[in-house]
PDB file of N, CA and C in Angstrom:
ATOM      1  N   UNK A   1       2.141  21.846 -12.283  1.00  0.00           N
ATOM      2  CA  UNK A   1       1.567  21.281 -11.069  1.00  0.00           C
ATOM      3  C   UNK A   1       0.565  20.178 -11.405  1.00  0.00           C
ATOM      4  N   UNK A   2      -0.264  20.296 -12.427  1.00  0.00           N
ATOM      5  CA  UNK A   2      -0.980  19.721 -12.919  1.00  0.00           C
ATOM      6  C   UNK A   2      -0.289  18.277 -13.121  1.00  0.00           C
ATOM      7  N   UNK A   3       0.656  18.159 -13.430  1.00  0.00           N
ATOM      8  CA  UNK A   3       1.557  16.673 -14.337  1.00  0.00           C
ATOM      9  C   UNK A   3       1.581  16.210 -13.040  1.00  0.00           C
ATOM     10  N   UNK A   4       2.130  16.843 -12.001  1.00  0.00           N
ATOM     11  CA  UNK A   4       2.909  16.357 -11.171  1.00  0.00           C
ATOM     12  C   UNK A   4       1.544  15.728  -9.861  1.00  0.00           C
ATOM     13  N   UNK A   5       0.330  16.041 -10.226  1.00  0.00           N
ATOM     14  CA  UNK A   5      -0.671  15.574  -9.284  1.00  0.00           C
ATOM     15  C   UNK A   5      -1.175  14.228 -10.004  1.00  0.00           C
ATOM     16  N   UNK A   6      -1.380  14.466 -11.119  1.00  0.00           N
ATOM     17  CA  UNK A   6      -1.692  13.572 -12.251  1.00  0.00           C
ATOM     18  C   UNK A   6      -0.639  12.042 -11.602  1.00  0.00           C
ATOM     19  N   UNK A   7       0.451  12.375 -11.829  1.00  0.00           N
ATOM     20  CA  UNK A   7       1.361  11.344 -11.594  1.00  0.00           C
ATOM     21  C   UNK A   7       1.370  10.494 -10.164  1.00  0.00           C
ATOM     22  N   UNK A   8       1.242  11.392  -9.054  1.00  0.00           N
ATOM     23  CA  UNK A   8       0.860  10.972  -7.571  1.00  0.00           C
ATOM     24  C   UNK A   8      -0.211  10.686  -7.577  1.00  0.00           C
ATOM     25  N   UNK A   9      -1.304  10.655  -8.534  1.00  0.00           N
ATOM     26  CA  UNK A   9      -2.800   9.946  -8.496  1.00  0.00           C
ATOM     27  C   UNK A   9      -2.514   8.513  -8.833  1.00  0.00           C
ATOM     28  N   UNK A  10      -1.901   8.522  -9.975  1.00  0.00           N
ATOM     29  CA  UNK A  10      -1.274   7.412 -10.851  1.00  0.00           C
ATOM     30  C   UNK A  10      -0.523   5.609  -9.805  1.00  0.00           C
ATOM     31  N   UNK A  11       0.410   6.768  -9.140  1.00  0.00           N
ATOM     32  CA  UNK A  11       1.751   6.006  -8.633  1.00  0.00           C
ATOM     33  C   UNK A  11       0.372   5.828  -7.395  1.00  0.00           C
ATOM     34  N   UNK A  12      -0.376   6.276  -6.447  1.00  0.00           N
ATOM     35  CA  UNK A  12      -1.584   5.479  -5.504  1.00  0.00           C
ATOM     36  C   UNK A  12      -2.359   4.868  -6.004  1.00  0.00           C
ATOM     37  N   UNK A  13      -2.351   4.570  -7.132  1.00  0.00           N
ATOM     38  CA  UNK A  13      -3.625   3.868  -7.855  1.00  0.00           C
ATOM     39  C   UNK A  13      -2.963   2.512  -7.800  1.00  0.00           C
ATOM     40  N   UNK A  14      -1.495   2.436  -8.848  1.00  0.00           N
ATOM     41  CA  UNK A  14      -1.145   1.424  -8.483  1.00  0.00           C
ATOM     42  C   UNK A  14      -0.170   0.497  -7.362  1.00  0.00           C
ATOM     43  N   UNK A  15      -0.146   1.569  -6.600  1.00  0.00           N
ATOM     44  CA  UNK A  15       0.084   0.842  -5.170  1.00  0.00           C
ATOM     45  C   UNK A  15      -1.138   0.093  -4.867  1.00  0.00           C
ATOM     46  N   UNK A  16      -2.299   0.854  -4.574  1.00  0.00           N
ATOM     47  CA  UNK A  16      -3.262   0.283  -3.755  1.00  0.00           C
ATOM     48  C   UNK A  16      -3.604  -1.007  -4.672  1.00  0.00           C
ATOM     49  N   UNK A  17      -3.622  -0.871  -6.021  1.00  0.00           N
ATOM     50  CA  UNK A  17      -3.985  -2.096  -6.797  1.00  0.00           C
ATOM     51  C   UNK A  17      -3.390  -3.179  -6.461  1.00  0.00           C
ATOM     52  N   UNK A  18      -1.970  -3.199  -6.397  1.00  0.00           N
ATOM     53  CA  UNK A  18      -0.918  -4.191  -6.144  1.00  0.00           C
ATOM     54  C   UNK A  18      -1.402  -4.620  -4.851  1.00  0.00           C
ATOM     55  N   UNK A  19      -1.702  -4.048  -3.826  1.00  0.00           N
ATOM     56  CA  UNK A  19      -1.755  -4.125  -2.401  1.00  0.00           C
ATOM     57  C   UNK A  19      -3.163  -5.293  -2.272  1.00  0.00           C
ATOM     58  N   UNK A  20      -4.227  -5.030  -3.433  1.00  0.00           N
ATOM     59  CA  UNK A  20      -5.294  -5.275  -3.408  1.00  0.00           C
ATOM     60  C   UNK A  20      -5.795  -6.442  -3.825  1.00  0.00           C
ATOM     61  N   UNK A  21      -4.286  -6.455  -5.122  1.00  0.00           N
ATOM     62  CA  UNK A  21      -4.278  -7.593  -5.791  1.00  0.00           C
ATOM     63  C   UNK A  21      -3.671  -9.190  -5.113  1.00  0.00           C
ATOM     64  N   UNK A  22      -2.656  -8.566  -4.254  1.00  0.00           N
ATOM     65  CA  UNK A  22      -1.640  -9.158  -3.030  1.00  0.00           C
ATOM     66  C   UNK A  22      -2.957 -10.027  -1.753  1.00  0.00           C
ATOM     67  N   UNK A  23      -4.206  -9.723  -2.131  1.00  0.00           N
ATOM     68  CA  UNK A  23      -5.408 -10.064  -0.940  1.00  0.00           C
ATOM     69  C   UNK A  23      -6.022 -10.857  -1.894  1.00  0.00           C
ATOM     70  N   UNK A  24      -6.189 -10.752  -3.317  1.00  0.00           N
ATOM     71  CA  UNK A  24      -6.840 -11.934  -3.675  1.00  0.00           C
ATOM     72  C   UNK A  24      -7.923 -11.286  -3.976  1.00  0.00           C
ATOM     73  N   UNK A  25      -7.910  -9.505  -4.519  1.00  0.00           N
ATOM     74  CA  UNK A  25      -8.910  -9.156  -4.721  1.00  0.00           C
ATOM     75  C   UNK A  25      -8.534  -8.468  -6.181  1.00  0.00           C
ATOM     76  N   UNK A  26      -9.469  -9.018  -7.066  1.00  0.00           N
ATOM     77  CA  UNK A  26      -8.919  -8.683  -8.283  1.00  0.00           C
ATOM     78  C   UNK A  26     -10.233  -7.334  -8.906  1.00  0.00           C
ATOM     79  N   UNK A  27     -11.431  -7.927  -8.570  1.00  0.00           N
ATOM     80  CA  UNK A  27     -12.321  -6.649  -9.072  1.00  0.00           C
ATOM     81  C   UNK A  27     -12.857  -6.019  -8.019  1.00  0.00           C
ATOM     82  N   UNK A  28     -14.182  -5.548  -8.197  1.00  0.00           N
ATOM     83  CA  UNK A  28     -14.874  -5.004  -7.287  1.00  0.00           C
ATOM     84  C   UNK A  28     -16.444  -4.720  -7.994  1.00  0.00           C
ATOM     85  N   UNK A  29     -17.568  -5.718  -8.031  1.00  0.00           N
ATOM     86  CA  UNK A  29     -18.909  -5.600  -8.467  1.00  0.00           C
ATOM     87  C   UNK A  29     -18.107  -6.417  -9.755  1.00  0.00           C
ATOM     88  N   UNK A  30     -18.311  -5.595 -10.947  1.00  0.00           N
ATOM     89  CA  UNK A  30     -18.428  -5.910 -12.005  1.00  0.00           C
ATOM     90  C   UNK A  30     -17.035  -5.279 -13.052  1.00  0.00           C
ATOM     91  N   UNK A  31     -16.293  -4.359 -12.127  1.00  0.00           N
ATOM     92  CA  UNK A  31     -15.532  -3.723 -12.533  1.00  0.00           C
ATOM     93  C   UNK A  31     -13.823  -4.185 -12.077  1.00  0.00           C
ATOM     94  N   UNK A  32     -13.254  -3.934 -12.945  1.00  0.00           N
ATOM     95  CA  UNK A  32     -11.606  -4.433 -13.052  1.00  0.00           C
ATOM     96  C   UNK A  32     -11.356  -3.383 -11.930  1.00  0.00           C
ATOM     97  N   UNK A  33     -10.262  -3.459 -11.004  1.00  0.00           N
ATOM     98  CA  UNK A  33      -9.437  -2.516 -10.200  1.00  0.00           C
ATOM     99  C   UNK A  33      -8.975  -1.122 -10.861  1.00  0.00           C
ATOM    100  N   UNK A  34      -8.458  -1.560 -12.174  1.00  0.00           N
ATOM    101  CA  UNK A  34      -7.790  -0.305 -12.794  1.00  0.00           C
ATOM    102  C   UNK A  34      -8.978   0.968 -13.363  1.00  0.00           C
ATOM    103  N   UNK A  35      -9.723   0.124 -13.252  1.00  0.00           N
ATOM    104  CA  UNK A  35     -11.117   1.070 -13.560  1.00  0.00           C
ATOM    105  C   UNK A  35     -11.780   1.810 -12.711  1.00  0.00           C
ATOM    106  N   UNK A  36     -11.317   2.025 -11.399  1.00  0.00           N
ATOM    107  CA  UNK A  36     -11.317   2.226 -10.193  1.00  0.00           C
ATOM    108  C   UNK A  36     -11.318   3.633 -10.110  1.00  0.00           C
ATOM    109  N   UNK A  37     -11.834   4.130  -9.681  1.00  0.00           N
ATOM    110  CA  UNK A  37     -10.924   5.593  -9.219  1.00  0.00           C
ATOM    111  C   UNK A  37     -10.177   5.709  -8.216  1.00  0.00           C
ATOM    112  N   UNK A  38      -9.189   6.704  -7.492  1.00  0.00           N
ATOM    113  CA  UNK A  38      -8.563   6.420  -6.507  1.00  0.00           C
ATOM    114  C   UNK A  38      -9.229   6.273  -4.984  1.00  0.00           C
ATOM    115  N   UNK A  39     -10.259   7.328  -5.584  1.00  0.00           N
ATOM    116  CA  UNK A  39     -11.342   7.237  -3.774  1.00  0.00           C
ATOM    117  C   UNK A  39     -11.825   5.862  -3.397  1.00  0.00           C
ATOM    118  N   UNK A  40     -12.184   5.525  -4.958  1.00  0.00           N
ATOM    119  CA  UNK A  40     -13.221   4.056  -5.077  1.00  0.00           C
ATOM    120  C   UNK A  40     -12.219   3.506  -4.502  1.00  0.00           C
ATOM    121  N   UNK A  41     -10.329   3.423  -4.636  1.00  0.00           N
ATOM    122  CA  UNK A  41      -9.672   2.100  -4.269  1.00  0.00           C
ATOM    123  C   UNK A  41      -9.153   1.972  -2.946  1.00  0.00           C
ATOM    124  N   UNK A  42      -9.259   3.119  -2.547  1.00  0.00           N
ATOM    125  CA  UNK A  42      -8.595   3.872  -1.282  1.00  0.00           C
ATOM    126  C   UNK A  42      -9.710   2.995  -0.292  1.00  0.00           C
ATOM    127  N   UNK A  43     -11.319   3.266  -0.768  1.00  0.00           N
ATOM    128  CA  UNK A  43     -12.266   2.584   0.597  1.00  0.00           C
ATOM    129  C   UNK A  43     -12.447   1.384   0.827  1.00  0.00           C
ATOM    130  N   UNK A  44     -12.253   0.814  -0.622  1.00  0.00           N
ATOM    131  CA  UNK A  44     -11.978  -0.572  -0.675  1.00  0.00           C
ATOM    132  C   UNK A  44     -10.626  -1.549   0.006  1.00  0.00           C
ATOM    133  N   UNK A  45      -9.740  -0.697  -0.287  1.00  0.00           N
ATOM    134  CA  UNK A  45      -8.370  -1.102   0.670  1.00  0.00           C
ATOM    135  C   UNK A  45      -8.796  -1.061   1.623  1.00  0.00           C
ATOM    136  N   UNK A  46      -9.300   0.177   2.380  1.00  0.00           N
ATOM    137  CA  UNK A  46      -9.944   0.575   4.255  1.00  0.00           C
ATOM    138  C   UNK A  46     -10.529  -0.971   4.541  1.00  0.00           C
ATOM    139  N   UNK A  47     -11.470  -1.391   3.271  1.00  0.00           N
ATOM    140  CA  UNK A  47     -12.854  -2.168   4.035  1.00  0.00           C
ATOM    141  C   UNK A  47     -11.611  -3.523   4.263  1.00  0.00           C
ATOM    142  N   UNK A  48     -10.758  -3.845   3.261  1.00  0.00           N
ATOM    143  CA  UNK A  48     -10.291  -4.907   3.809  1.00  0.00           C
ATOM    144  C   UNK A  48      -8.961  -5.371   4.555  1.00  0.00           C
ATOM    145  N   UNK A  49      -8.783  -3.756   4.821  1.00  0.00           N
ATOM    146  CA  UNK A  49      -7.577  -3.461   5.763  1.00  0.00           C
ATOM    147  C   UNK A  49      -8.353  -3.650   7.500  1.00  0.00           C
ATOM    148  N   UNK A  50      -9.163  -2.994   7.818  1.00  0.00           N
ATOM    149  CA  UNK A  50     -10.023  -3.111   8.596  1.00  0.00           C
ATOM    150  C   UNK A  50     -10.651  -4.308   9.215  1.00  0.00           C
ATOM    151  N   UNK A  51     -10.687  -5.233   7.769  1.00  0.00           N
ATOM    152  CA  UNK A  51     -11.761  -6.582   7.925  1.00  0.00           C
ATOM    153  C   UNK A  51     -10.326  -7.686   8.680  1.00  0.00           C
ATOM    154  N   UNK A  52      -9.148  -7.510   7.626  1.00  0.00           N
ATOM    155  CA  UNK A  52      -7.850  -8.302   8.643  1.00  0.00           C
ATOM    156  C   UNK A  52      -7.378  -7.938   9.800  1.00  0.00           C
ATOM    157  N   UNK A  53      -7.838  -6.712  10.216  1.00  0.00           N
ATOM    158  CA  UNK A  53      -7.374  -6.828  12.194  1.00  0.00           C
ATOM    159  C   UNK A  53      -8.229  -7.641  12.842  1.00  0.00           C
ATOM    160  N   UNK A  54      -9.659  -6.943  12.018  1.00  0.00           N
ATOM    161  CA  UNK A  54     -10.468  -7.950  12.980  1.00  0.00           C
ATOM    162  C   UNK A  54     -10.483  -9.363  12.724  1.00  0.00           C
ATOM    163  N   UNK A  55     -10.158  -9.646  12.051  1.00  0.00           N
ATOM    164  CA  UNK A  55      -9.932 -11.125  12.152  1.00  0.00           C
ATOM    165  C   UNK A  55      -8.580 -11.114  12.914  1.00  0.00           C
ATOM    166  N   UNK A  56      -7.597 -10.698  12.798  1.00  0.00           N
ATOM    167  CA  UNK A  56      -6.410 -10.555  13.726  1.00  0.00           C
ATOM    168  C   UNK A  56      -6.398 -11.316  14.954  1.00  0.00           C
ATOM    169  N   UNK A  57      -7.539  -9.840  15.600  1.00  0.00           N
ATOM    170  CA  UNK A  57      -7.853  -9.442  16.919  1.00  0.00           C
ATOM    171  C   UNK A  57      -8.671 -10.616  17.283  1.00  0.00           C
ATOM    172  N   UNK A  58      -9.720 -11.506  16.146  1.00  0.00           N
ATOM    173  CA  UNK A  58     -10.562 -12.384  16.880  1.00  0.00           C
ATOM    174  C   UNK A  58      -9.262 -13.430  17.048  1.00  0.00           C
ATOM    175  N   UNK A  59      -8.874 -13.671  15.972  1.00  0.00           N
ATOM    176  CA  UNK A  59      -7.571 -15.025  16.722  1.00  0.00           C
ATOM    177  C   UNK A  59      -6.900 -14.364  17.471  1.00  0.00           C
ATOM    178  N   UNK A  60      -6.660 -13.176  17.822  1.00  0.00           N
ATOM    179  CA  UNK A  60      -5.673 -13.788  19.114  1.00  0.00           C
ATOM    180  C   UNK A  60      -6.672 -13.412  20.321  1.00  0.00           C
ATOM    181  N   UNK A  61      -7.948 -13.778  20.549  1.00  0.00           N
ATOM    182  CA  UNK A  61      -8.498 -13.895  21.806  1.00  0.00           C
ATOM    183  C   UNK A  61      -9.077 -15.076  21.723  1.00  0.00           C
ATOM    184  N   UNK A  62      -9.182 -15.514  20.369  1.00  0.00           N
ATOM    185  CA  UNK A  62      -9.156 -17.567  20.793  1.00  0.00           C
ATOM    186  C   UNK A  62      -8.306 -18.518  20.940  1.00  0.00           C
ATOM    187  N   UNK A  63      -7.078 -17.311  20.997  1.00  0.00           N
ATOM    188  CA  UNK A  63      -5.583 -18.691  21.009  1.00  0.00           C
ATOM    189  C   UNK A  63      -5.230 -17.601  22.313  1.00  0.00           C
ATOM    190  N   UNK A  64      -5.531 -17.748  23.217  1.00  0.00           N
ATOM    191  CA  UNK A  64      -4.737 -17.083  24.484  1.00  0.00           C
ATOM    192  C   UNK A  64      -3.745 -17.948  24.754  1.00  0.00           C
TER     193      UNK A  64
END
């Protein structure tokens, strides 16, 4: 069970990296992505998953 959590930590780490890397975000402070832990990459995705609706949401109420 152990391998098999290990590995699904692994395979979200580098999703979210790719995902993260795909935004033009390569570190975070002082630290590389892969150095990350998964919580650390998980809130960091949130903050700039979050930050593109709202920008979304502000263009489309200035382009009505």
């Amino acid at each position: 069970m152990g391998t098999f959590l290990r590995y699904a930590v692994q395979v979200k780490k580098k999703d979210l990296i790719n995902k993260l890397i795909k935004r033009g975000i390569y570190k975070k402070n002082d630290k590389h992505l892969y150095e990350l832990t998964l919580s650390e990459l998980e809130k960091e995705y949130e903050v700039y998953d979050v930050t593109n609706d709202l920008v979304a949401i502000s263009e489309e109420r200035s382009n009505p």
